[in-house]
N, C-alpha and C. Protein backbone atom coordinates (compact mmCIF):
# COMPACT_ATOMS: atom_id res chain seq x y z
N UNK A 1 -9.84 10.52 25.14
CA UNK A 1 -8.98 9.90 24.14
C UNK A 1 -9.71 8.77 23.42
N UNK A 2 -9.79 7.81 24.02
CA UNK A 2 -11.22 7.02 23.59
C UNK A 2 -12.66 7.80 23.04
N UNK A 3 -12.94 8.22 22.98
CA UNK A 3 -14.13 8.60 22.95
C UNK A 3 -13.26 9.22 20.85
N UNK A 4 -12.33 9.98 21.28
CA UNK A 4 -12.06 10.68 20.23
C UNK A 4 -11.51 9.57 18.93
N UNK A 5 -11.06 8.58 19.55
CA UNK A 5 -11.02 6.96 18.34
C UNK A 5 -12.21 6.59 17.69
N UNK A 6 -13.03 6.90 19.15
CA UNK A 6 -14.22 5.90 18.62
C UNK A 6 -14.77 7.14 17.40
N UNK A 7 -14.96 8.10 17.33
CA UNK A 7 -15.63 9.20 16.72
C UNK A 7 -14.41 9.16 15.36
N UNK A 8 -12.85 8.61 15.44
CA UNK A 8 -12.27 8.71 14.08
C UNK A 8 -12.74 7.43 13.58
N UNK A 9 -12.97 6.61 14.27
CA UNK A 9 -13.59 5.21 13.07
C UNK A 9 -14.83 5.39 12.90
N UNK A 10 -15.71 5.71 13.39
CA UNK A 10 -17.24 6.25 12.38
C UNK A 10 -16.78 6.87 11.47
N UNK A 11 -16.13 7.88 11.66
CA UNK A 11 -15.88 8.84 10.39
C UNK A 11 -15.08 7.98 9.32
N UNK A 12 -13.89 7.31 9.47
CA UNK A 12 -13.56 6.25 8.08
C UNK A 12 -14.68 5.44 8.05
N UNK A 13 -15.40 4.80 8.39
CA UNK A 13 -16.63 3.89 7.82
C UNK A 13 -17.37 4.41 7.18
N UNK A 14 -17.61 5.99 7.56
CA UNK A 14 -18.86 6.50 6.54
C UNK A 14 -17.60 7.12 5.34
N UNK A 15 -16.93 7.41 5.37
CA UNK A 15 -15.99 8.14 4.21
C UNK A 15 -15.52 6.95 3.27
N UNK A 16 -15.74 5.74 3.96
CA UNK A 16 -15.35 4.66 2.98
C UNK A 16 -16.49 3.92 2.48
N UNK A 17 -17.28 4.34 3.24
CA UNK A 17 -18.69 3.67 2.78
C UNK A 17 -19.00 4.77 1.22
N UNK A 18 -18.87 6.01 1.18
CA UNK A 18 -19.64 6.94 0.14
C UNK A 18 -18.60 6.97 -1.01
N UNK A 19 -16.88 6.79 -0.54
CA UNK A 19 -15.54 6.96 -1.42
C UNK A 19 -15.65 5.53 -1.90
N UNK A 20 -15.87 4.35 -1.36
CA UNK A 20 -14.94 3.17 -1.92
C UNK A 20 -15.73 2.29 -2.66
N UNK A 21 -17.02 2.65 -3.03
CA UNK A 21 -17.97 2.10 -3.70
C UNK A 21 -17.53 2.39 -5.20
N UNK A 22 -17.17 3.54 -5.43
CA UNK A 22 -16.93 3.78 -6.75
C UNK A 22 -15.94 2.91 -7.62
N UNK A 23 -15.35 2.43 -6.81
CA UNK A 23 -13.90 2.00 -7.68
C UNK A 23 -14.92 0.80 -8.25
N UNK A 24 -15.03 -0.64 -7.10
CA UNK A 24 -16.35 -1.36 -7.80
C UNK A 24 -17.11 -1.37 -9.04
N UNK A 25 -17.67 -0.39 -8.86
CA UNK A 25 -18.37 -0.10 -9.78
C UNK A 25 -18.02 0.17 -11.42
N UNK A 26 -17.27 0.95 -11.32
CA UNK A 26 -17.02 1.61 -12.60
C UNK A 26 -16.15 0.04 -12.96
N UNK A 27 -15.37 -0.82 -12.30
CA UNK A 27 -14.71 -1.81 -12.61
C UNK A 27 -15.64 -2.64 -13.19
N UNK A 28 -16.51 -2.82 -12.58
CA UNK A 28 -18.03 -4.07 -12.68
C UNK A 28 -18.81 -3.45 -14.44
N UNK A 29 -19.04 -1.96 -14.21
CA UNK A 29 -19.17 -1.36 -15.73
C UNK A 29 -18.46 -1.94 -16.81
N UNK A 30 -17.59 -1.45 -16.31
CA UNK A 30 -16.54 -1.96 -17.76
C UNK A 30 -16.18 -3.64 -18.19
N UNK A 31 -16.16 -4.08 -17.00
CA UNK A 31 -16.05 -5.46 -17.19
C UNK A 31 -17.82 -6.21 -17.58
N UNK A 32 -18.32 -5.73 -17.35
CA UNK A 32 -19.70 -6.01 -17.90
C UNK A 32 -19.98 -6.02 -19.70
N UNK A 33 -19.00 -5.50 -19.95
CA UNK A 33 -18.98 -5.77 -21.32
C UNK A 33 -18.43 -6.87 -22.37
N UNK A 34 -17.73 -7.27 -21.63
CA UNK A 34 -16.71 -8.55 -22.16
C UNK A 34 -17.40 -9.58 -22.14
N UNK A 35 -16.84 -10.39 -22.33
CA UNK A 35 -17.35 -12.29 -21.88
C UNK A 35 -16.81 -12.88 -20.64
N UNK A 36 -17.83 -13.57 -20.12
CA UNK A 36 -17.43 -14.50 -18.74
C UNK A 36 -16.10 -14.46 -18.44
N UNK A 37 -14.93 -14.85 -19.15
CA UNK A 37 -13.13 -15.28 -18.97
C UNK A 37 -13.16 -14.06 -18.72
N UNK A 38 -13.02 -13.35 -19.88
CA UNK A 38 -12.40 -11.81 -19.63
C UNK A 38 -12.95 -10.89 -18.69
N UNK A 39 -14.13 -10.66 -18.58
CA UNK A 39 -14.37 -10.33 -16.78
C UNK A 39 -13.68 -10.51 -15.84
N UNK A 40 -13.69 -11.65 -15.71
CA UNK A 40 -12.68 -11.89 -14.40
C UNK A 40 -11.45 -11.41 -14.12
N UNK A 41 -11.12 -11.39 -15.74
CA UNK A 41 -9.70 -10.79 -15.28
C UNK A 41 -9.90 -9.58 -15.08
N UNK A 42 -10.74 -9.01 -15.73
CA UNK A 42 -10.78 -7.14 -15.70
C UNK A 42 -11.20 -7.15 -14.65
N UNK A 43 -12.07 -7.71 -13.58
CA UNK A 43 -12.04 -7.21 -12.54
C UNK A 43 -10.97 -8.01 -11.15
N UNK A 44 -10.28 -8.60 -11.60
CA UNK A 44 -9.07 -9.08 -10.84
C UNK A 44 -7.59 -8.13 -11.07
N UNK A 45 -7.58 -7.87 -12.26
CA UNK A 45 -6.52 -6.35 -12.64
C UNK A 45 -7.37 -5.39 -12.20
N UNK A 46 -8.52 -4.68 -12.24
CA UNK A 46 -8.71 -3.67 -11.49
C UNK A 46 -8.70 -3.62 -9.78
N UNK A 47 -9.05 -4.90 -9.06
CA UNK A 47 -9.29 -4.97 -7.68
C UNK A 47 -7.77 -4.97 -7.29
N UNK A 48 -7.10 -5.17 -8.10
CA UNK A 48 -5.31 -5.61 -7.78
C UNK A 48 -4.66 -4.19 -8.04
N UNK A 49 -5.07 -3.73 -8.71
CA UNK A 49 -4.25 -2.13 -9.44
C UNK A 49 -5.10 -1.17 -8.55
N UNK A 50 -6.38 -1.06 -7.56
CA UNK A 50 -6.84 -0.26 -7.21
C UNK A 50 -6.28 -0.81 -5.78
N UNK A 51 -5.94 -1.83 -5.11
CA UNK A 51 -5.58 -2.20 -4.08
C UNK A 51 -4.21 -1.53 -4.09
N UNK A 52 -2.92 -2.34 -4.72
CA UNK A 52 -1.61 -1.42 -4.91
C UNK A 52 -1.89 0.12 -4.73
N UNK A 53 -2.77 0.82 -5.84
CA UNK A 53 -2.55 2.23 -5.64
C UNK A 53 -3.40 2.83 -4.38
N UNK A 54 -4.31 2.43 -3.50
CA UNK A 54 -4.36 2.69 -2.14
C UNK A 54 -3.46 2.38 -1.13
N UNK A 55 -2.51 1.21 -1.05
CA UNK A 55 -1.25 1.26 -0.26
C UNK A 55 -0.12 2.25 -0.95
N UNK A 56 -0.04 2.57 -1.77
CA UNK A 56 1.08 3.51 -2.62
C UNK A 56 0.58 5.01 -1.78
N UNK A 57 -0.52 5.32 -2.07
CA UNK A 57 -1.21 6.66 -1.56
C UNK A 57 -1.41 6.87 -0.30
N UNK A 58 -1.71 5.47 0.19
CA UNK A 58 -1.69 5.82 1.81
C UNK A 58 -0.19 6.51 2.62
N UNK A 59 0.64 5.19 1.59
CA UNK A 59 1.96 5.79 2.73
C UNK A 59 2.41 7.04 2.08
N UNK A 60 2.33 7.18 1.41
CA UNK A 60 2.67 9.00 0.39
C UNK A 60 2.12 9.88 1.13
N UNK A 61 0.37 9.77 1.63
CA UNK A 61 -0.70 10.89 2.12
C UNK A 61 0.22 10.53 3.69
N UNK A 62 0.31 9.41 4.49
CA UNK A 62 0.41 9.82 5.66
C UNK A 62 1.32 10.32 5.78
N UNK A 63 3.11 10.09 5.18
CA UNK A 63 4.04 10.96 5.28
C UNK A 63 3.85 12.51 5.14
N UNK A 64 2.79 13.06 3.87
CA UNK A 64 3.08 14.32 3.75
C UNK A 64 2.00 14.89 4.45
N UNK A 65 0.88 14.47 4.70
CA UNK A 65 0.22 14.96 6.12
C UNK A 65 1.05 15.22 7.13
N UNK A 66 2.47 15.19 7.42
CA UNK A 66 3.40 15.18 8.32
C UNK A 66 3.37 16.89 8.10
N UNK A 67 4.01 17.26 6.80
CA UNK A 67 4.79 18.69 6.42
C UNK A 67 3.52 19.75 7.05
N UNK A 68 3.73 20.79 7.12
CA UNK A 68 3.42 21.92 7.47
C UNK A 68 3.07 22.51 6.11
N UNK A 69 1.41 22.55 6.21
CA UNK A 69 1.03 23.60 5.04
C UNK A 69 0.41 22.45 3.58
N UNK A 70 0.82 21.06 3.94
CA UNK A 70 -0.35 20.37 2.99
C UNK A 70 -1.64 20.05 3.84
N UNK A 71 -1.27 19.83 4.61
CA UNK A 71 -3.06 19.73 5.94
C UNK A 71 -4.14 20.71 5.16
N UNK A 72 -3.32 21.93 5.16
CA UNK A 72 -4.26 23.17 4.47
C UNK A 72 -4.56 22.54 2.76
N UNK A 73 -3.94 22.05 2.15
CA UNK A 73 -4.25 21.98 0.62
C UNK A 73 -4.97 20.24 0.64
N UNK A 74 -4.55 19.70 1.33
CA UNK A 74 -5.39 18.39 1.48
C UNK A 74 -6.79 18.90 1.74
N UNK A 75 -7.19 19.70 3.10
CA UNK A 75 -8.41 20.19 3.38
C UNK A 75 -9.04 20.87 2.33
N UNK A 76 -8.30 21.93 1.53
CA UNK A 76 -8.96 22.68 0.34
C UNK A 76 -9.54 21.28 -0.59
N UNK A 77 -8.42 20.36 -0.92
CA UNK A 77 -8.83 19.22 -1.80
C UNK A 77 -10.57 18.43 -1.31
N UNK A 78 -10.33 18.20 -0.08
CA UNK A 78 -11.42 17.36 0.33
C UNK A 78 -12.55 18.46 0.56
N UNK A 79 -12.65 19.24 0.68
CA UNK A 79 -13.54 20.85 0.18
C UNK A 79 -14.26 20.30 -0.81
N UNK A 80 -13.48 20.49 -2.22
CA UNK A 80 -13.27 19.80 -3.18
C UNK A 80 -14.11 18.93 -3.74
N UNK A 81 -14.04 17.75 -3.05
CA UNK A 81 -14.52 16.36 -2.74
C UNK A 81 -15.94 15.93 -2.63
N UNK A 82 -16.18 17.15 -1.25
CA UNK A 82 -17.11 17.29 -0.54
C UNK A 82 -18.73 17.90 -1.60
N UNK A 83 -18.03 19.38 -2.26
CA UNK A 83 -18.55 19.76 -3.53
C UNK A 83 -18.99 18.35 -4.32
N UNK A 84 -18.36 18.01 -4.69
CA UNK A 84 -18.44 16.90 -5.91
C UNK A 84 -19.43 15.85 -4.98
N UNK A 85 -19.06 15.52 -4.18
CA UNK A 85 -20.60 14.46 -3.43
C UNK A 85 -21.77 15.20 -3.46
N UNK A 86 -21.69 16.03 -2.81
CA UNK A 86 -22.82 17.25 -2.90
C UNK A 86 -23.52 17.33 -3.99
N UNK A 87 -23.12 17.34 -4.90
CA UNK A 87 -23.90 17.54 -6.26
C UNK A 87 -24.45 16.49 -7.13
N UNK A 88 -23.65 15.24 -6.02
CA UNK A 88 -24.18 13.93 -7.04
C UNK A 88 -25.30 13.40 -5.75
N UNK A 89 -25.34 13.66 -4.51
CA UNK A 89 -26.59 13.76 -3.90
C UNK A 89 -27.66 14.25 -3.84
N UNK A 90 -27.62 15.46 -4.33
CA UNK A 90 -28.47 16.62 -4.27
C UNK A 90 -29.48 16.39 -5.58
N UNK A 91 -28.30 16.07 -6.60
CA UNK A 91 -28.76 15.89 -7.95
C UNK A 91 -29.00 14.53 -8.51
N UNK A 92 -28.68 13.98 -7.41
CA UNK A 92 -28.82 12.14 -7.96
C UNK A 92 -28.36 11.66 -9.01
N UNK A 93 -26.90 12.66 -9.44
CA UNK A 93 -26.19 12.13 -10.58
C UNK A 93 -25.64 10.78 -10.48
N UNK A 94 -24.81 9.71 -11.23
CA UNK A 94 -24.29 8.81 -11.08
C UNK A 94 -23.09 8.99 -11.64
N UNK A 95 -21.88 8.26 -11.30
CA UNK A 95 -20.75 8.63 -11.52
C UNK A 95 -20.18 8.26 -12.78
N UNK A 96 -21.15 7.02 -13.48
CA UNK A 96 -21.03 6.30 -14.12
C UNK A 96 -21.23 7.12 -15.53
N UNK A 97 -21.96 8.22 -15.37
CA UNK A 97 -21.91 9.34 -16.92
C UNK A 97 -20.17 9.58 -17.17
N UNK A 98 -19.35 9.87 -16.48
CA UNK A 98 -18.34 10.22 -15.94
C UNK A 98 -17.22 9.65 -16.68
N UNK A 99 -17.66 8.54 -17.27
CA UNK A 99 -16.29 7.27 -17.54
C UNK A 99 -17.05 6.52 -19.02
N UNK A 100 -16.37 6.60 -19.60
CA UNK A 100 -16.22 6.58 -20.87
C UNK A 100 -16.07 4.79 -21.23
N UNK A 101 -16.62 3.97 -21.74
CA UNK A 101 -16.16 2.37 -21.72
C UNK A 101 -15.70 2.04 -23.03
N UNK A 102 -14.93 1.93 -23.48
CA UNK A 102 -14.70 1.22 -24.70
C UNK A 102 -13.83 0.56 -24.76
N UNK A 103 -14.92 -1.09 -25.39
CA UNK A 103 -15.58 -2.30 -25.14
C UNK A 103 -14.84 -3.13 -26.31
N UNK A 104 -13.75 -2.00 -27.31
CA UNK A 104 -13.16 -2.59 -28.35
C UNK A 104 -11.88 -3.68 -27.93
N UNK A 105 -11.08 -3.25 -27.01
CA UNK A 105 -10.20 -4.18 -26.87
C UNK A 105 -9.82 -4.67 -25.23
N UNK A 106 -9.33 -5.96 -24.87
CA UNK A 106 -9.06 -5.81 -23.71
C UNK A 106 -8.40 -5.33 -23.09
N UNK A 107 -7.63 -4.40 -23.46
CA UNK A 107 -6.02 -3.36 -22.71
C UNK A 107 -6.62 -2.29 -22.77
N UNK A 108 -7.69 -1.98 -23.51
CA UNK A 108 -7.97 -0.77 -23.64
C UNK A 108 -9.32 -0.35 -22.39
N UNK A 109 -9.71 -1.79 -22.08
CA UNK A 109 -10.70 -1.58 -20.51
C UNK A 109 -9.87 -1.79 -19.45
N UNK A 110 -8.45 -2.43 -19.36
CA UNK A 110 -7.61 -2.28 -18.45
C UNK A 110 -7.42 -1.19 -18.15
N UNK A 111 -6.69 -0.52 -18.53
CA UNK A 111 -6.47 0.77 -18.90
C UNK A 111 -7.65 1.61 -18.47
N UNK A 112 -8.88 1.49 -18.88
CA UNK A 112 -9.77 2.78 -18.25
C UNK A 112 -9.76 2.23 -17.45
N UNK A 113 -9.93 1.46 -16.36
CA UNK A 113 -9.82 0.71 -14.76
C UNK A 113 -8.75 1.38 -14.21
N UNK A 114 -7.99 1.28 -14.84
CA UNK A 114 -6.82 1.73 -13.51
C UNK A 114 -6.56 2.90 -13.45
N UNK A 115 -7.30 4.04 -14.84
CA UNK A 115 -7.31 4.97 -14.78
C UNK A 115 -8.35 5.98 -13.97
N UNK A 116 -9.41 4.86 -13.77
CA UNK A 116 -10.38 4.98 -12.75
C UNK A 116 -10.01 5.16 -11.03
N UNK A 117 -9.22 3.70 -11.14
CA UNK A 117 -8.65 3.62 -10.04
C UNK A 117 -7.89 4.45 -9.09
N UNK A 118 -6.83 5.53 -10.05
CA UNK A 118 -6.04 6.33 -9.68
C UNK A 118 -7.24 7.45 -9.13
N UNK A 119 -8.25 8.25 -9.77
CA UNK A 119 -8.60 9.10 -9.52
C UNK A 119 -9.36 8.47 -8.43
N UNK A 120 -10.12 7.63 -7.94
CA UNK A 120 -10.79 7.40 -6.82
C UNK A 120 -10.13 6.89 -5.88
N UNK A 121 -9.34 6.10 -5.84
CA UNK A 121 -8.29 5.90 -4.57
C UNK A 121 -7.74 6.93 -4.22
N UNK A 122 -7.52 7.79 -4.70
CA UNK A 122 -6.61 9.39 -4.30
C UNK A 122 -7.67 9.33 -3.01
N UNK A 123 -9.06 9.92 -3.63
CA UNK A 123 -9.99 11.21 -2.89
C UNK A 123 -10.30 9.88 -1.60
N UNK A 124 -10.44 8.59 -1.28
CA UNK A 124 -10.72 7.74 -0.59
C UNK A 124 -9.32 8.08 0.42
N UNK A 125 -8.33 7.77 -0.03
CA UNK A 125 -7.28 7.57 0.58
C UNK A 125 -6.76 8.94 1.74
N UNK A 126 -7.29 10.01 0.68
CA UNK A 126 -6.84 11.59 1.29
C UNK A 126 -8.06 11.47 2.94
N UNK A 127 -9.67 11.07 2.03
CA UNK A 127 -10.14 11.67 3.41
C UNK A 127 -9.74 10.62 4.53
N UNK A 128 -9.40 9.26 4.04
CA UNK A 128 -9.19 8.18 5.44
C UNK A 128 -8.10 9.06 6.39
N UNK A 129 -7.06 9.50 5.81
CA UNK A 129 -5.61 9.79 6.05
C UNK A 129 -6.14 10.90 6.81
N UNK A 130 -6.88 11.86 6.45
CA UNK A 130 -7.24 13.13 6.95
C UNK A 130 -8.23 12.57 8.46
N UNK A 131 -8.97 12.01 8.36
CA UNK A 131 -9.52 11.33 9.37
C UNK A 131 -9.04 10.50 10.45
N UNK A 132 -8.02 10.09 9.74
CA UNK A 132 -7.23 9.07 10.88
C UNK A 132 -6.40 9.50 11.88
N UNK A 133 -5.66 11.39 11.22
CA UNK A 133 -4.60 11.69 11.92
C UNK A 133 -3.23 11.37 12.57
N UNK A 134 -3.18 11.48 13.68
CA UNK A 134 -2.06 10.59 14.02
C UNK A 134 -2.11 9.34 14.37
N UNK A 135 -3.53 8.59 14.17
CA UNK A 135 -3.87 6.98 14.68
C UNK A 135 -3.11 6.05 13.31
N UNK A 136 -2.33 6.04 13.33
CA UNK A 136 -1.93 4.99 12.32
C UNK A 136 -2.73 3.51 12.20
N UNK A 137 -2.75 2.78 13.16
CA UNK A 137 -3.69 1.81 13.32
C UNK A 137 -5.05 2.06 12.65
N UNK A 138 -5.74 2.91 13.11
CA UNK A 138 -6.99 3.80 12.30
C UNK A 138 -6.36 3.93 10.81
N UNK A 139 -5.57 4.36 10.80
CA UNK A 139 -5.63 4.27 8.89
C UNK A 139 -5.18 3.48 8.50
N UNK A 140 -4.66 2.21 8.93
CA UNK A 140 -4.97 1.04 8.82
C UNK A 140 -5.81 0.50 8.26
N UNK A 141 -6.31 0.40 9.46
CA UNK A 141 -8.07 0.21 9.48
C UNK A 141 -9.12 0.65 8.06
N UNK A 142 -8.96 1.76 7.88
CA UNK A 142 -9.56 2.47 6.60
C UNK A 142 -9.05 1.64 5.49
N UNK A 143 -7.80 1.93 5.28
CA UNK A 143 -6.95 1.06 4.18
C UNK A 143 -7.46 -0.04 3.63
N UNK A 144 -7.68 -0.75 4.83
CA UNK A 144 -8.44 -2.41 4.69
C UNK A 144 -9.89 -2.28 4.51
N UNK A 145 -10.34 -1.19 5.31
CA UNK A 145 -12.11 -1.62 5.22
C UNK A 145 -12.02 -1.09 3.63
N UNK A 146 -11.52 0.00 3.24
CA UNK A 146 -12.17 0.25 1.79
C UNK A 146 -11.64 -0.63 0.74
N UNK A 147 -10.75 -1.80 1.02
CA UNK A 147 -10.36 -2.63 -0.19
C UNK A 147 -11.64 -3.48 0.02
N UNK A 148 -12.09 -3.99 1.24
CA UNK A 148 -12.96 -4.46 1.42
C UNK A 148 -14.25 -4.42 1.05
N UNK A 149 -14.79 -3.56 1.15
CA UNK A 149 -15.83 -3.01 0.32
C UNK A 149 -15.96 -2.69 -0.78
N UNK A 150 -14.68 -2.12 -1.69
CA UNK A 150 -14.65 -2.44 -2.95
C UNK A 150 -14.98 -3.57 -3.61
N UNK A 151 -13.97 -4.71 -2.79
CA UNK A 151 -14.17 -6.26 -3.38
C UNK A 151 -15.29 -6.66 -3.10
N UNK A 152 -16.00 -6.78 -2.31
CA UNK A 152 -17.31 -7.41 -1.91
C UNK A 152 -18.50 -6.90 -1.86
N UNK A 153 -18.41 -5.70 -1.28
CA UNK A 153 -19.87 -4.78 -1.26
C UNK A 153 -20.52 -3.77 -2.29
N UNK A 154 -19.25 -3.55 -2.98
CA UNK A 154 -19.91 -1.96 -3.51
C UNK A 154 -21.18 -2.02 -4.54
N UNK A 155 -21.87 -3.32 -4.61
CA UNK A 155 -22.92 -2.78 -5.40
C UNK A 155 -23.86 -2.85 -4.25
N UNK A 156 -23.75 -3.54 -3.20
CA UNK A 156 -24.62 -3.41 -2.04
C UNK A 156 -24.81 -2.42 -1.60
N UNK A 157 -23.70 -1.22 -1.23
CA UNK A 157 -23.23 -0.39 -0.85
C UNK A 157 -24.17 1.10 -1.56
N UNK A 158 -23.62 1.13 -3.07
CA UNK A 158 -24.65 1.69 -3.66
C UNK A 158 -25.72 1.51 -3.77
N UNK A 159 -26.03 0.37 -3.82
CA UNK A 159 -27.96 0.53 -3.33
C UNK A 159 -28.50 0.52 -2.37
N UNK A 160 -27.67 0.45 -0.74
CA UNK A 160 -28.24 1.10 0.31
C UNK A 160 -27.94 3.22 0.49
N UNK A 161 -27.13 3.41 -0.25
CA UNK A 161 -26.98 5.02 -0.47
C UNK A 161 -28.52 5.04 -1.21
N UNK A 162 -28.63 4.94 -2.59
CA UNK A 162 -29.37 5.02 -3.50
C UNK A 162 -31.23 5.02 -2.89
N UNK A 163 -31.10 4.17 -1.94
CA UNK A 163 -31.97 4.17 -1.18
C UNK A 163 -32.26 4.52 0.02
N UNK A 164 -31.23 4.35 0.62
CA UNK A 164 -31.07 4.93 1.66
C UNK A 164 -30.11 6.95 1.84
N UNK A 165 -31.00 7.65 1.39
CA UNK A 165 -29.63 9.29 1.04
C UNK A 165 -29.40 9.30 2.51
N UNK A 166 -29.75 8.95 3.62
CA UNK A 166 -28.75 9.69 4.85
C UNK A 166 -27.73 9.02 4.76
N UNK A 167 -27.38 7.61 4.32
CA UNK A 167 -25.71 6.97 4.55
C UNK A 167 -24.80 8.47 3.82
N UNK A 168 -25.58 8.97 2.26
CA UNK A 168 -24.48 9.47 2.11
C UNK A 168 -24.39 10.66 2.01
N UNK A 169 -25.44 11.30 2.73
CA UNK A 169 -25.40 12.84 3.76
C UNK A 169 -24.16 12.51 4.97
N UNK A 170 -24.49 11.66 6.14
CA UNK A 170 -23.59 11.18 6.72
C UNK A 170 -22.16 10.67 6.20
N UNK A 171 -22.00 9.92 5.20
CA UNK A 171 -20.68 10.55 4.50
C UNK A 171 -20.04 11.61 4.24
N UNK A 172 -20.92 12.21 3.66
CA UNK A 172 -20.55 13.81 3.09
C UNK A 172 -20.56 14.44 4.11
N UNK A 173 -20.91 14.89 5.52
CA UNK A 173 -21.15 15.20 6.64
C UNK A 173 -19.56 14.90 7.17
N UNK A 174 -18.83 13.49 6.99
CA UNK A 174 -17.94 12.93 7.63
C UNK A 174 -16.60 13.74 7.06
N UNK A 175 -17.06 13.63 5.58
CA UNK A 175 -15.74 14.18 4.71
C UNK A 175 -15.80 15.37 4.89
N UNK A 176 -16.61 16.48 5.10
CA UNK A 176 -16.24 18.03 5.30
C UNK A 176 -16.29 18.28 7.35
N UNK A 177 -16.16 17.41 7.74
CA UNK A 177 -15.46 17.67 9.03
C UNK A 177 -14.05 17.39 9.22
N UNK A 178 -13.69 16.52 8.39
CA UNK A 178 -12.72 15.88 8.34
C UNK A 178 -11.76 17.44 7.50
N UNK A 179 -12.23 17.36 6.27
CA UNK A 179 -11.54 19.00 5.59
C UNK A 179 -11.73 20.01 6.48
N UNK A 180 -12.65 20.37 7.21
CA UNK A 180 -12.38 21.47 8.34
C UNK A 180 -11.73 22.18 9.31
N UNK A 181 -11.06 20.21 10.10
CA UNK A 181 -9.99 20.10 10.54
C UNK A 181 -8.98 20.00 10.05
N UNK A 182 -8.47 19.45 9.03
CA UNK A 182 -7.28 19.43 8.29
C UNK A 182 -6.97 21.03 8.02
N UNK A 183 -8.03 21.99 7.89
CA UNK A 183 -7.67 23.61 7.25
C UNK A 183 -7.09 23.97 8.20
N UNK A 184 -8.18 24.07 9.50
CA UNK A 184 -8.15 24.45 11.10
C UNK A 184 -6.72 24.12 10.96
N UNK A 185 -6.14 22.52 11.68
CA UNK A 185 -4.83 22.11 12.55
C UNK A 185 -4.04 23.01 11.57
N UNK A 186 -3.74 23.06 10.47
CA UNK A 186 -2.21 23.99 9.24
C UNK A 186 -2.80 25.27 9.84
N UNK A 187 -3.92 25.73 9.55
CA UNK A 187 -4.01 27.62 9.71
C UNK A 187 -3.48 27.82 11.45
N UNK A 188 -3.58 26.89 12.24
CA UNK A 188 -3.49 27.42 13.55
C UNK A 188 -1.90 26.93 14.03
N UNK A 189 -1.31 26.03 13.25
CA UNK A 189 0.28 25.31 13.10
C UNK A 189 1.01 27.18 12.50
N UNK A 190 0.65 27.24 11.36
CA UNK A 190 0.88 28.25 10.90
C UNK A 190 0.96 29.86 11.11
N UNK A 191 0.06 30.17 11.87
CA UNK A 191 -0.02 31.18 12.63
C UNK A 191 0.11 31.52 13.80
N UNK A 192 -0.04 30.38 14.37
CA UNK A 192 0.61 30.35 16.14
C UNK A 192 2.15 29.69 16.14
């Protein structure tokens, strides 16, 4: 039982280490364009709007991780996921082609932030939730480490990936075990 905790919190550290960098970033992008004042705020509305929508998603993902038969479409999702890391490792893409900045008004970089936000807190939130299982405390845990690392680390973060590719082989490693089991527990709920 222990042994099997200790093996679900490696797995949220590396899934939040390779997922929760992004939000950071693309925030730090966009706010990189403005002036000193307005920075701050763009990245105080994005760290605030990406925080909210990871507690919104968490308790949404852990309730419906409950039902019978999303385990299976969460796992297809983080499949998914897994693809999409894959190809930005393999290929050393950056995510940052991805997101569009325009630098014309300030509502209008709000706005791509939180629109950022939504799509990367999802895929962060799904694999913690998928990883955590029934440890609530553990997804807890996730919850907090990846606001955490958003706010403080993620350019650190990306340049120990960037330099370091096993952190985020070992990520990607973390997130398609994690989808494996999520397919597994529904196909075998389901058929047995």
């Amino acid at each position: 039982m222990l042994s099997e905790q200790i093996l679900i919190f490696f797995q949220i550290i590396f899934i939040d280490l390779v997922l929760a960098g992004d939000n950071a970033i693309i925030i730090g992008m966009v706010a990189s364009q403005f002036p000193a004042e307005q920075r701050k705020k763009i990245i105080f509305w994005g760290i605030g709007a990406a925080v909210i929508l990871r507690i919104l998603f968490t308790l949404i993902t852990a309730y419906l991780l409950q039902i019978s038969g999303l385990r299976l479409i969460g796992g297809i999702l983080l499949l998914y996921i897994c693809y999409k890391l894959y190809v930005d490792v393999v290929k050393q893409n950056e995510k940052k082609d991805e997101v569009k900045i325009d630098n014309s008004s300030f509502m209008k970089a709000i706005t791509t932030v939180i629109l950022a936000d939504i799509t990367m807190s999802l895929d962060n939130v799904l694999g913690v939730a998928g990883a955590a299982r029934d440890h609530y405390y553990l997804l807890v845990f996730g919850l907090a480490l990846s606001i955490i690392l958003m706010a403080t680390a993620a350019t650190l973060i990306s340049g120990w990936i960037k330099k370091y590719k096993w952190i985020a082989w070992v990520g990607l490693l973390a997130v398609l075990i994690v989808a494996i089991e999520l397919i597994y527990t529904d196909i075998k709920v389901l058929l047995f």
